[in-house]
Protein backbone atom coordinates (compact mmCIF):
# COMPACT_ATOMS: atom_id res chain seq x y z
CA UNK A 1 0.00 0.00 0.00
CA UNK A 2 1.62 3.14 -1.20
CA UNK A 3 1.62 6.69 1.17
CA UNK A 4 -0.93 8.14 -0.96
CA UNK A 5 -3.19 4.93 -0.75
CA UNK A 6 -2.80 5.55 2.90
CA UNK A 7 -3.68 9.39 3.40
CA UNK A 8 -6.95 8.40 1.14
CA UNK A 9 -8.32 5.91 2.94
CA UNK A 10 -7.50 7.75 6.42
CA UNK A 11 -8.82 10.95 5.09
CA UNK A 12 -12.23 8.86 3.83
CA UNK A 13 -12.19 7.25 7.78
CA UNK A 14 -11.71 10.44 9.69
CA UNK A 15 -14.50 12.03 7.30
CA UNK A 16 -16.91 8.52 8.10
CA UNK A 17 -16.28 9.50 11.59
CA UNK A 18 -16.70 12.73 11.66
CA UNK A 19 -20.76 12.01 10.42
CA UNK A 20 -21.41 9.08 11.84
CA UNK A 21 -21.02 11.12 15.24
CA UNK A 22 -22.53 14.44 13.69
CA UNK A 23 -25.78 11.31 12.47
CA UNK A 24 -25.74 10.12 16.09
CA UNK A 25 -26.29 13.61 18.01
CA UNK A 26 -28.40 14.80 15.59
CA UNK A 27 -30.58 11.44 15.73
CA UNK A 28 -30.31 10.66 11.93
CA UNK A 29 -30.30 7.18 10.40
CA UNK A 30 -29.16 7.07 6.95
CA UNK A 31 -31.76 5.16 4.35
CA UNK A 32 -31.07 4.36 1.24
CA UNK A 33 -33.05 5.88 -1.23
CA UNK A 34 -36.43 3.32 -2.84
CA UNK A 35 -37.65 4.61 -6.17
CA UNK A 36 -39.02 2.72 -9.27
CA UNK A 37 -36.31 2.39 -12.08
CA UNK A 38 -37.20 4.30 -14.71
CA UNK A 39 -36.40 2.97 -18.43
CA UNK A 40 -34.00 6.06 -19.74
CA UNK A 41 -35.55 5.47 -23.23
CA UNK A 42 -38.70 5.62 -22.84
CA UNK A 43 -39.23 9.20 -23.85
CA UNK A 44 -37.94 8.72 -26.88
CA UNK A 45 -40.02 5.91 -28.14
CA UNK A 46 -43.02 7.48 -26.99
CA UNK A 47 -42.50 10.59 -28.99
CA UNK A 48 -41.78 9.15 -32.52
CA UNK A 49 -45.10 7.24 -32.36
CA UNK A 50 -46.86 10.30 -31.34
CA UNK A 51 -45.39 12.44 -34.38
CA UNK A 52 -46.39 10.00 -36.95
CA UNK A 53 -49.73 9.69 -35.18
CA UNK A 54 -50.38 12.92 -36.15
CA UNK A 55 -52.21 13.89 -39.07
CA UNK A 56 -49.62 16.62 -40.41
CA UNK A 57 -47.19 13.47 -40.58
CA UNK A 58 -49.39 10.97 -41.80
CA UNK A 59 -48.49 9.63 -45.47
CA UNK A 60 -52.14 9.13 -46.63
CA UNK A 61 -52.92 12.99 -46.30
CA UNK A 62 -49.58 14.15 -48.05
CA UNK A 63 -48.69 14.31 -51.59
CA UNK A 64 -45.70 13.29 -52.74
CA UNK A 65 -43.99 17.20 -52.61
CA UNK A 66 -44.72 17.79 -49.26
CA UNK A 67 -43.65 14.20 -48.01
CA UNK A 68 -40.19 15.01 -49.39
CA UNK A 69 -40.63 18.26 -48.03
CA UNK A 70 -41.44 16.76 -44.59
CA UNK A 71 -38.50 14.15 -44.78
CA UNK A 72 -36.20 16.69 -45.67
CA UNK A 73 -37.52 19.01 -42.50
CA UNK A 74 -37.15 15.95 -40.20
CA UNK A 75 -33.58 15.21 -41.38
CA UNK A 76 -32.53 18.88 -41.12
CA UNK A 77 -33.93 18.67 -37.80
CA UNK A 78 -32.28 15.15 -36.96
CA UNK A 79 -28.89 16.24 -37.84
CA UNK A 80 -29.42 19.53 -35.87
CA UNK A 81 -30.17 17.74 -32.44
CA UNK A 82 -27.22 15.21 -33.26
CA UNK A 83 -24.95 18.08 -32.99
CA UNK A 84 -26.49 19.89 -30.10
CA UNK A 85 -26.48 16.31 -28.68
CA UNK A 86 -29.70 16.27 -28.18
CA UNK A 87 -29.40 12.16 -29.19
CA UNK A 88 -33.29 11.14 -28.06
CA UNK A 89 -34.37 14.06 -30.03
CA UNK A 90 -32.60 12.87 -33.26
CA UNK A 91 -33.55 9.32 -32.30
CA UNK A 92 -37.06 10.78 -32.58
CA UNK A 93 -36.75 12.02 -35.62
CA UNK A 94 -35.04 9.33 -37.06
CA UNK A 95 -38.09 6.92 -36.42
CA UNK A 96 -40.17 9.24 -37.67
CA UNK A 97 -38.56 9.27 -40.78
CA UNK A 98 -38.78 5.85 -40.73
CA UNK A 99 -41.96 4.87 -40.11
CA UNK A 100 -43.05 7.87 -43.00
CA UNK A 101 -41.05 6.08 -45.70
CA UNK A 102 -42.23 2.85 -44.47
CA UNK A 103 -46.10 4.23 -44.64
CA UNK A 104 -45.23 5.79 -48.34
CA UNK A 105 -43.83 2.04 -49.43
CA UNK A 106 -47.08 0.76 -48.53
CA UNK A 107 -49.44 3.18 -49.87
């Protein structure tokens, strides 16, 4: 164990101390914190399902301009949060690009 191995884990013991004692006159118990674990994705494949829900997005109702039109405003917008790195955002709009060219395939 080298000197500096030893000041850290001395410094980390005197600073344990120093709130278990502070804990004990001040009558606190340390918990650990319960919460439900959240998936981290799931905003972001919520909100590509929504978009193409919506009727502004929805092949059937667009001609062919403004579906290129769209695409092209999605991508701009994809490749705008991608370098803000706003990643779920671009994920978003990456789906939704997607699932439009997938909905013009089949139409």
């Amino acid at each position: 164990m080298t000197d500096s191995m030893k000041a850290a884990i001395g410094e980390t013991d005197r600073r344990r101390a120093k709130q278990e004692q502070y804990n004990r006159q001040h009558g606190i118990v340390p918990t650990s914190i319960k919460r439900e674990i959240m998936d981290v994705m799931e905003g972001a494949r919520s909100e590509p399902e929504q978009a193409a829900a919506t009727p502004e997005t929805g092949v059937s109702v667009l001609t062919a301009q403004q579906l290129a039109k769209r695409l092209n405003e999605l991508e701009a917008k994809m490749f705008k949060h991608a370098q803000n790195l706003e990643f779920e955002q671009a994920a978003a709009c990456r789906d939704t690009i997607a699932k439009l060219k997938q909905q013009a395939l089949l139409r």
